[in-house]
N, C-alpha and C. Protein backbone atom coordinates (compact mmCIF):
# COMPACT_ATOMS: atom_id res chain seq x y z
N UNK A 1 98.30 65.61 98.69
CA UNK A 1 98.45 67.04 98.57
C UNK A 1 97.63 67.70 99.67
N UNK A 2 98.38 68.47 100.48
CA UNK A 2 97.46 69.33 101.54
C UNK A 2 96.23 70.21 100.76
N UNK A 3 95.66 70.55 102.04
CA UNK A 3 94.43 71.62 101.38
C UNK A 3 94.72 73.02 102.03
N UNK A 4 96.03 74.02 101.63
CA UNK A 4 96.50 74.77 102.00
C UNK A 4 95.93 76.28 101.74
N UNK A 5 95.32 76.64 102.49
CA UNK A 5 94.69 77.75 102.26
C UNK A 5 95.59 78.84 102.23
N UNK A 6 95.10 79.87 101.29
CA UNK A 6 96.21 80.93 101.05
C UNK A 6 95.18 82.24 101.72
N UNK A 7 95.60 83.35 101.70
CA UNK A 7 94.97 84.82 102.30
C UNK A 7 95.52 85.72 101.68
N UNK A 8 94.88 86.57 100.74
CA UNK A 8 94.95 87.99 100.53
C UNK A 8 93.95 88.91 101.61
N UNK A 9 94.04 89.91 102.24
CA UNK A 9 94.02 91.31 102.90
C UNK A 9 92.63 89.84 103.78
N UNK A 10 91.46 90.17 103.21
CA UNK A 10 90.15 89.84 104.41
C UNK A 10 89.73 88.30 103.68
N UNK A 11 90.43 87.96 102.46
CA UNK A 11 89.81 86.42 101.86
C UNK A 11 90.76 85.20 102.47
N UNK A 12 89.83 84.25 102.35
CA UNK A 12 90.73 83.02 102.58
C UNK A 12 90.58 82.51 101.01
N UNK A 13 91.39 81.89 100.55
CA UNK A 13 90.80 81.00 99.07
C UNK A 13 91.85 79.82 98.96
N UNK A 14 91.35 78.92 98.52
CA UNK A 14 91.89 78.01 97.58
C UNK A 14 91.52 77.42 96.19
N UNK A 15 92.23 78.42 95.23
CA UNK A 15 91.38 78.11 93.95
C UNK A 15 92.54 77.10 93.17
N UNK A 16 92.73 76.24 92.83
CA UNK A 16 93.54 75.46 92.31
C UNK A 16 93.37 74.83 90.96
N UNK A 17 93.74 74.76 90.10
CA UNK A 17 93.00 74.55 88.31
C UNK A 17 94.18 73.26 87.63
N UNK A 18 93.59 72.65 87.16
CA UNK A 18 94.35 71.51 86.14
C UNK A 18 94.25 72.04 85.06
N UNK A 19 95.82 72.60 84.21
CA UNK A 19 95.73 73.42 83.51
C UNK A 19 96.50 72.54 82.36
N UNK A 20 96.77 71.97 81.09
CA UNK A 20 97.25 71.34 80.10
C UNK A 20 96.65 72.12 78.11
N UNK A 21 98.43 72.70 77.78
CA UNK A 21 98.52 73.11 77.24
C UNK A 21 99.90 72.66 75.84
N UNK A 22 99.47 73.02 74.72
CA UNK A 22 100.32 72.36 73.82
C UNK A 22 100.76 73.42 72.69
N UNK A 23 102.35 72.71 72.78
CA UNK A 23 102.83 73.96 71.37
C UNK A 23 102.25 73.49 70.14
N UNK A 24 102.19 74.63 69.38
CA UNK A 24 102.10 75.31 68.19
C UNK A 24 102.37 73.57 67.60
N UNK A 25 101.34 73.12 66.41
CA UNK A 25 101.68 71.98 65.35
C UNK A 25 102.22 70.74 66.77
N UNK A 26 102.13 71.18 67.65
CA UNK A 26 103.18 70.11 68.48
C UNK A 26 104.51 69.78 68.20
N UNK A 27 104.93 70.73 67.57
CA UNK A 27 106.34 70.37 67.13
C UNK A 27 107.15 69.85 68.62
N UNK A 28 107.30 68.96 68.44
CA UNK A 28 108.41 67.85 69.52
C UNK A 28 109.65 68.03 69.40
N UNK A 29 110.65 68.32 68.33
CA UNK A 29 111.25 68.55 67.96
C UNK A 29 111.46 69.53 68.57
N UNK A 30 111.29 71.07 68.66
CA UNK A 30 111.64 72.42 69.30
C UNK A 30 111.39 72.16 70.57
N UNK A 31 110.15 71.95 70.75
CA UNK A 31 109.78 71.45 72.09
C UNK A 31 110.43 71.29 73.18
N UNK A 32 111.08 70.17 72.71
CA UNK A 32 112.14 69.01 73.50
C UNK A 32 113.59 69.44 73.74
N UNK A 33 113.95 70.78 72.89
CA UNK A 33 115.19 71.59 72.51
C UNK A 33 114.73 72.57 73.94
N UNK A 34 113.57 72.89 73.97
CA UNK A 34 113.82 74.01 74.96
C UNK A 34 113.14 74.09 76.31
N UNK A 35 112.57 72.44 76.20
CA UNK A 35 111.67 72.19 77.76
C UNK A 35 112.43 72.41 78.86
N UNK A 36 113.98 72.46 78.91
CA UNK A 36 114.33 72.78 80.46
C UNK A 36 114.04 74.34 80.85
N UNK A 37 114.75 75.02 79.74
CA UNK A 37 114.27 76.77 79.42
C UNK A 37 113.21 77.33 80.16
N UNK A 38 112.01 76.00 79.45
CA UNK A 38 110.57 76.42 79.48
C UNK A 38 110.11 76.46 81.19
N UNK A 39 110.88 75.51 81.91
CA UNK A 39 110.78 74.91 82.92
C UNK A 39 111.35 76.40 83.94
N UNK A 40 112.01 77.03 83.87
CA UNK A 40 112.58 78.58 84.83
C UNK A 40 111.69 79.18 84.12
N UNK A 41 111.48 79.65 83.00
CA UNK A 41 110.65 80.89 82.36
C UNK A 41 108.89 80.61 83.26
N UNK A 42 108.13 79.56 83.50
CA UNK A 42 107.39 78.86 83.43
C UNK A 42 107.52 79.83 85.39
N UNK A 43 108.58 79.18 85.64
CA UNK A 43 108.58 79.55 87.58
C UNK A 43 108.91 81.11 87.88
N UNK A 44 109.53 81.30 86.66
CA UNK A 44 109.54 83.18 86.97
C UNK A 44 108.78 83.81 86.44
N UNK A 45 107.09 83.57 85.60
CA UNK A 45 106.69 84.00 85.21
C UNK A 45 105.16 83.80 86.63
N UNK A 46 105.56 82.55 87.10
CA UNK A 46 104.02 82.50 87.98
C UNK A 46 104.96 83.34 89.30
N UNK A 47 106.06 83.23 89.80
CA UNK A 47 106.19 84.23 90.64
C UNK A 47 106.02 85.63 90.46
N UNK A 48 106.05 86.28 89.32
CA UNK A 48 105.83 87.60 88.89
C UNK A 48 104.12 87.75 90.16
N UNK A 49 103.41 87.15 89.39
CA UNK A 49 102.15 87.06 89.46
C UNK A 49 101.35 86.75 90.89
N UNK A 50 102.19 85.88 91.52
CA UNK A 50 101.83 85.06 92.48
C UNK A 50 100.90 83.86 92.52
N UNK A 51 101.45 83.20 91.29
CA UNK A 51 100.60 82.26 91.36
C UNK A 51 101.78 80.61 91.57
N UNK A 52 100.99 79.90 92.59
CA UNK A 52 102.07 78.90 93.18
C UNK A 52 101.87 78.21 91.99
N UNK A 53 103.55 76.78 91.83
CA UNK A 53 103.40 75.72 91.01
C UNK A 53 103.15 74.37 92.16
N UNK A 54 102.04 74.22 92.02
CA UNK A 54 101.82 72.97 93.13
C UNK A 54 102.21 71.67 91.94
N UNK A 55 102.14 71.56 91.22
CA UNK A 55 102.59 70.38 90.47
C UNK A 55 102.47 70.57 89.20
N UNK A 56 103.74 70.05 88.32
CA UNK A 56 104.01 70.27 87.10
C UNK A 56 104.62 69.32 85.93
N UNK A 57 104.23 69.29 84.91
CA UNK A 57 105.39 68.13 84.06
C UNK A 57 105.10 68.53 82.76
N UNK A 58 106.11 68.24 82.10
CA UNK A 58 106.57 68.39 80.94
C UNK A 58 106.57 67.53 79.75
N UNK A 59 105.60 67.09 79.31
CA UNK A 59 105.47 65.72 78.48
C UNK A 59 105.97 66.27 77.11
N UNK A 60 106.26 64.93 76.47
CA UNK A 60 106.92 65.29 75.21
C UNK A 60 106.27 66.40 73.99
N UNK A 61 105.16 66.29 73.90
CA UNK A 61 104.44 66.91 73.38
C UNK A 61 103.34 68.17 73.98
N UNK A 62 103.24 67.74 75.57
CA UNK A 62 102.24 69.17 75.90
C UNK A 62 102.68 69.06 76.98
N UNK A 63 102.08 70.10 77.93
CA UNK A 63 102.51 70.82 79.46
C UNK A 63 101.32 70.53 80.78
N UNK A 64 101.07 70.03 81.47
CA UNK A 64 100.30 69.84 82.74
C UNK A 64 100.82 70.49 83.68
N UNK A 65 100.10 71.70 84.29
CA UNK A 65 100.33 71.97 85.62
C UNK A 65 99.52 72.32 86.39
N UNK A 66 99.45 72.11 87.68
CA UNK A 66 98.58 71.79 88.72
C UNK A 66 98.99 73.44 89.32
N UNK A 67 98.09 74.48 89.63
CA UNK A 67 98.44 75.98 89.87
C UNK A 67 97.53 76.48 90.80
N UNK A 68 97.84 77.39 92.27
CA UNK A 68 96.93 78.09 92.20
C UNK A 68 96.78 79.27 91.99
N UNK A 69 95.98 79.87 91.72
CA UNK A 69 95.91 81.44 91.14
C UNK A 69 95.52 81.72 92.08
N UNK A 70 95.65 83.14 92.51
CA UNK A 70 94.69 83.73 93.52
C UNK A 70 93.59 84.73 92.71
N UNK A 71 92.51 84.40 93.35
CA UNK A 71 91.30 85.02 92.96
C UNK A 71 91.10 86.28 92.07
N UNK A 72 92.07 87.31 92.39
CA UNK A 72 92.10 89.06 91.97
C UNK A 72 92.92 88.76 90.25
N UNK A 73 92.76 87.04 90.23
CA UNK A 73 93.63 86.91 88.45
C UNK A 73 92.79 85.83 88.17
N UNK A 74 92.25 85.95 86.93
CA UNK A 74 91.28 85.08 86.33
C UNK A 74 91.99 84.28 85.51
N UNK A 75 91.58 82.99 84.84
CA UNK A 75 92.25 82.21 84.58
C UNK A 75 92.57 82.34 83.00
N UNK A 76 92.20 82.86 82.46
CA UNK A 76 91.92 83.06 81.09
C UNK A 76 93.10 84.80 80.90
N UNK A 77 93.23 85.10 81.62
CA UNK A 77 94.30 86.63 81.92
C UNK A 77 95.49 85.80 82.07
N UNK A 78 95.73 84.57 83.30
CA UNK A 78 96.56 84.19 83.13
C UNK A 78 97.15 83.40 82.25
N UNK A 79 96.36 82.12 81.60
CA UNK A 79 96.95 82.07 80.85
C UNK A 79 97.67 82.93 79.38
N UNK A 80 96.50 83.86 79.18
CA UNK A 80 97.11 84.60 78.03
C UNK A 80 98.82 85.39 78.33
N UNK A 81 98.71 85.55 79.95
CA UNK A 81 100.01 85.77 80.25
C UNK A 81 100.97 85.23 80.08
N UNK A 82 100.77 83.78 80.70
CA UNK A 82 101.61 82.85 80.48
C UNK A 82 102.11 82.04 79.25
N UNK A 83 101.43 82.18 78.32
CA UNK A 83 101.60 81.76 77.11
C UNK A 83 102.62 82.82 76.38
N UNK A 84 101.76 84.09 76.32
CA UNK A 84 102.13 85.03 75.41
C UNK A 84 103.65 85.59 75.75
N UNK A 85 104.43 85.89 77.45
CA UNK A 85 105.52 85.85 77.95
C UNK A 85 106.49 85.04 77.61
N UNK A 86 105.95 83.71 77.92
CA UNK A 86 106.92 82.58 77.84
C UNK A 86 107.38 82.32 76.23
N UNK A 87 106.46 83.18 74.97
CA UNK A 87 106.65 82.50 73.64
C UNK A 87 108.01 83.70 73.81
N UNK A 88 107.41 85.01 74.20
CA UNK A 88 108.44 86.38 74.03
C UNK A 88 109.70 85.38 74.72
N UNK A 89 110.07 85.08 75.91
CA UNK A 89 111.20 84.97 76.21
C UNK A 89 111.62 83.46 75.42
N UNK A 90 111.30 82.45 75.05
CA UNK A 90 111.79 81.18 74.18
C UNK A 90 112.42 81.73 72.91
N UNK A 91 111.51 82.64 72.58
CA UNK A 91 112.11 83.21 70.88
C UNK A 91 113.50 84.37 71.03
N UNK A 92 113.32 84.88 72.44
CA UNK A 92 114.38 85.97 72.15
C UNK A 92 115.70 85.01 73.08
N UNK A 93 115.65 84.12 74.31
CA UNK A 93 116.49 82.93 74.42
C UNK A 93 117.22 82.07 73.11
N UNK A 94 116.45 81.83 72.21
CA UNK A 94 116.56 81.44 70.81
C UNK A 94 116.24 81.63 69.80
N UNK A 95 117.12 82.25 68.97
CA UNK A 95 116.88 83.53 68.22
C UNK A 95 117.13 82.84 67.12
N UNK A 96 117.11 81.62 67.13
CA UNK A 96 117.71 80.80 65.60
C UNK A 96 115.92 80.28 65.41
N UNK A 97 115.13 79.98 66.00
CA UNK A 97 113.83 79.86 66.30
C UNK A 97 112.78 80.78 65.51
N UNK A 98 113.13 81.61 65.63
CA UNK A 98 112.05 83.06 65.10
C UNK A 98 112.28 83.42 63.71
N UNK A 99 113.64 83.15 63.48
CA UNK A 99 113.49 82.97 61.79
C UNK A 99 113.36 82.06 60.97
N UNK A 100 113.57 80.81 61.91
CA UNK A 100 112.20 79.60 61.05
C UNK A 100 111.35 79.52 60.96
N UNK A 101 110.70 79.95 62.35
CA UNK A 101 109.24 80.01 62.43
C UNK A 101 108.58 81.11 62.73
N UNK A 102 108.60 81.82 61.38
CA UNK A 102 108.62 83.81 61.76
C UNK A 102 107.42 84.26 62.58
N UNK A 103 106.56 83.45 62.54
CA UNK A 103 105.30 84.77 63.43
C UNK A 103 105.35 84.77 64.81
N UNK A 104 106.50 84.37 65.72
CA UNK A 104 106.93 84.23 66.95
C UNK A 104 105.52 83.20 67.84
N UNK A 105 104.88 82.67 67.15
CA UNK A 105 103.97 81.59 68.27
C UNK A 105 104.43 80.70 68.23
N UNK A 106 104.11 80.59 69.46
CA UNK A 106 105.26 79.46 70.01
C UNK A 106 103.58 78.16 70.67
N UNK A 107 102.85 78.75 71.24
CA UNK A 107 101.93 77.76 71.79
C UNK A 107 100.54 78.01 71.00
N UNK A 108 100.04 77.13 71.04
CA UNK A 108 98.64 76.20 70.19
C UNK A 108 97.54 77.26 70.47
N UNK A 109 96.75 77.78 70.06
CA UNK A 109 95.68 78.37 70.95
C UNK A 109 94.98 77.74 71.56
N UNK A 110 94.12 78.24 72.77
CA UNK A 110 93.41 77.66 73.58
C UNK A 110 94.48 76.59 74.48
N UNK A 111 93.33 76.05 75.76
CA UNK A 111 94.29 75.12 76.29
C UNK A 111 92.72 75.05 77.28
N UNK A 112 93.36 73.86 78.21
CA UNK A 112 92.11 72.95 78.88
C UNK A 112 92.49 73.32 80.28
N UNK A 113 91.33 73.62 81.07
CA UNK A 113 91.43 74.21 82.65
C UNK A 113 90.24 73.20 83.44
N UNK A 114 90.85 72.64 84.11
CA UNK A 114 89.80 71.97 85.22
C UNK A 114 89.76 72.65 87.17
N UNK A 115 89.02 72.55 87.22
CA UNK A 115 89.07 72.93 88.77
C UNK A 115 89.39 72.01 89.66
N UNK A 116 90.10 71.93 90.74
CA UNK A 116 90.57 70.88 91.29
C UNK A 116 89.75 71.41 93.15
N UNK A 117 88.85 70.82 93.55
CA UNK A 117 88.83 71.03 94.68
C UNK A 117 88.33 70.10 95.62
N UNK A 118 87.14 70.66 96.66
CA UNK A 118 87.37 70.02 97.93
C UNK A 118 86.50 68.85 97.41
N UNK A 119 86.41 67.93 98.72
CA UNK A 119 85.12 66.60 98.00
C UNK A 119 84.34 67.17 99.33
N UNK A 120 82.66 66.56 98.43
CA UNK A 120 81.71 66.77 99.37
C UNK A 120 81.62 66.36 100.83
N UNK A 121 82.60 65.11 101.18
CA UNK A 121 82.64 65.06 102.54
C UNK A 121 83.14 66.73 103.33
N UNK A 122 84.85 66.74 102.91
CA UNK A 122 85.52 67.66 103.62
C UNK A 122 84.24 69.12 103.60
N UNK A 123 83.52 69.34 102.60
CA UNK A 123 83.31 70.61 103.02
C UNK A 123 81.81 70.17 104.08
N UNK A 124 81.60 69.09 103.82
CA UNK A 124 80.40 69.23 104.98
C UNK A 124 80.91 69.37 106.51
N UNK A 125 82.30 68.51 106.40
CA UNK A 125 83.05 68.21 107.55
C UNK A 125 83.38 69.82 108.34
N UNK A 126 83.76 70.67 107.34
CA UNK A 126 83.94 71.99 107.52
C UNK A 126 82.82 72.92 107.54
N UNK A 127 81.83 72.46 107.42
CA UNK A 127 80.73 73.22 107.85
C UNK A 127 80.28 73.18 109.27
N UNK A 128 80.54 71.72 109.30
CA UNK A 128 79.91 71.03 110.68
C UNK A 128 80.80 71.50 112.21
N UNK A 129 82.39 71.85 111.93
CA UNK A 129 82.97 72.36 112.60
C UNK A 129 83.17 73.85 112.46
N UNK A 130 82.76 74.76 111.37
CA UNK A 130 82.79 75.70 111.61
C UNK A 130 81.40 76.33 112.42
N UNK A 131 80.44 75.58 111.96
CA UNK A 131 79.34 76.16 113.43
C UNK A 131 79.68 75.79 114.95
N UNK A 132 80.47 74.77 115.35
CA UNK A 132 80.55 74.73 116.78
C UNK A 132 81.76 75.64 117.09
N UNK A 133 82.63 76.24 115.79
CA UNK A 133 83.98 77.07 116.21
C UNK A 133 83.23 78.60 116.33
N UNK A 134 82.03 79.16 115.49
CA UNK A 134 81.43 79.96 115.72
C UNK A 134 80.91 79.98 117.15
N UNK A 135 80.35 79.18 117.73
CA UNK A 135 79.50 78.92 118.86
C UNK A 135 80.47 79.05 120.01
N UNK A 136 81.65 78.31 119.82
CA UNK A 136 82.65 78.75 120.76
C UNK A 136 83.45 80.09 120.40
N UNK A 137 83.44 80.69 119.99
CA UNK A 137 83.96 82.09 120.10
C UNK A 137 82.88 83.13 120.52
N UNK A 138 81.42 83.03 120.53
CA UNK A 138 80.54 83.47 120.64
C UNK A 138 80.50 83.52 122.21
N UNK A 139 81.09 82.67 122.76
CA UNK A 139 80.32 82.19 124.25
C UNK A 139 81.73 83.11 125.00
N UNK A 140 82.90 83.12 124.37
CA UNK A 140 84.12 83.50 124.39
C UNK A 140 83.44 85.06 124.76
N UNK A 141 83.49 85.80 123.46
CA UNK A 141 83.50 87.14 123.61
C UNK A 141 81.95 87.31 124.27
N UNK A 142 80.96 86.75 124.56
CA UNK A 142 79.63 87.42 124.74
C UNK A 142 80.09 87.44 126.25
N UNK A 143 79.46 89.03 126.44
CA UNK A 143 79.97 89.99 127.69
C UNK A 143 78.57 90.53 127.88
N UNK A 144 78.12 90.41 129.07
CA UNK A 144 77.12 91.59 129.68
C UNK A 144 77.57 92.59 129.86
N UNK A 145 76.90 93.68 128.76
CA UNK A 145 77.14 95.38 128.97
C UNK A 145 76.34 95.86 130.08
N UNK A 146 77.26 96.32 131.21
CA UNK A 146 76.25 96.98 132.30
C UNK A 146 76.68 98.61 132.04
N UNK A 147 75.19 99.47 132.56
CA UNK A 147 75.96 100.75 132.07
C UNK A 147 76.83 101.28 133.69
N UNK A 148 77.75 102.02 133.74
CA UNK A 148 78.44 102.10 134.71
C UNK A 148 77.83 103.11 135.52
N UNK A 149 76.96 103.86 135.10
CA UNK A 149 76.21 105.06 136.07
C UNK A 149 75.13 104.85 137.04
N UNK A 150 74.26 103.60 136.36
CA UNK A 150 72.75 103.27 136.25
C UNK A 150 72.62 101.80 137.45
N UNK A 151 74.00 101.39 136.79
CA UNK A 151 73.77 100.04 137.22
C UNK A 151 72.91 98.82 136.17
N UNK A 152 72.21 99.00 135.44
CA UNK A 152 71.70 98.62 134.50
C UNK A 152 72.45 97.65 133.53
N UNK A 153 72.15 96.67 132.60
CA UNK A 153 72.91 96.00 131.69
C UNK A 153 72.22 96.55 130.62
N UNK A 154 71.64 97.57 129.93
CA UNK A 154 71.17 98.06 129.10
C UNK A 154 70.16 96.92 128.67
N UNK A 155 68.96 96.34 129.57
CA UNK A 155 68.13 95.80 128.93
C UNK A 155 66.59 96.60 129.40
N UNK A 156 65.84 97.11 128.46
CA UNK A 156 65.12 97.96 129.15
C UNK A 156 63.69 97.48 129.77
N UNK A 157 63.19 97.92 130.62
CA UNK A 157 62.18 97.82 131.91
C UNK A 157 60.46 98.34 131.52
């Protein structure tokens, strides 16, 4: 998997989370009736948002997906999004659903979030080249200001 950095307006980020979540009792049974469903509702709900699906699966009983969020959405907003959307559109998709199982929840509460990121090599590696990329842009733009009247480089005497 690349280490693909994303950009909103002046940030760079890559926040990426191991996210695994399970329906309601685990019913397998419903589950398994509406995992392809779940599978578009699931991709039009993180595009709303902007949050990428870098990797995803559908196990018989619970959901793993590999996501990144961008920073200005916390993870705990999103999921309540994503849960609470996806139960609205499963129950009103299947409407034979909501009067078996009347209180419309559809997923388990809570769910498990891991952070997925860099290893201590790469970011030293990226430290180590971002000071000589500093150093070379430095040498780049550093200009002697002379003043144009004086003759002077504005260093004073």
């Amino acid at each position: 998997m690349a280490n693909k950095s994303y950009s909103i307006a002046h940030t760079k980020w890559m926040c990426k989370y191991h996210i695994v979540f399970t329906p309601k009792y685990r019913r397998k049974e419903i589950y398994n009736q509406v995992r392809k469903d779940l599978i578009e509702i699931f991709k039009r709900l993180c595009k709303y948002k902007g949050v990428e699906i870098l990797e995803g699966h559908m196990m018989p009983d619970h959901v793993h997906m590999l996501v990144a969020i961008p920073p200005k959405i916390s993870v705990s907003s999103f999921m309540g999004y994503l849960k609470g959307k996806s139960s609205l559109m499963i129950f009103e998709k299947h409407a034979n659903l909501k009067y078996k199982y009347g209180n419309r929840k559809f997923w388990a509460e809570g769910y498990y979030v891991s952070t997925v990121g860099l290893n201590e090599a790469t970011v030293a590696k990226y430290i180590r080249e971002q000071e000589a990329h500093d150093q070379a842009v430095d040498k780049l733009s550093a200009k002697e200001y002379e003043d144009p009247f004086s003759g002077n480089s504005g260093k004073k005497k």
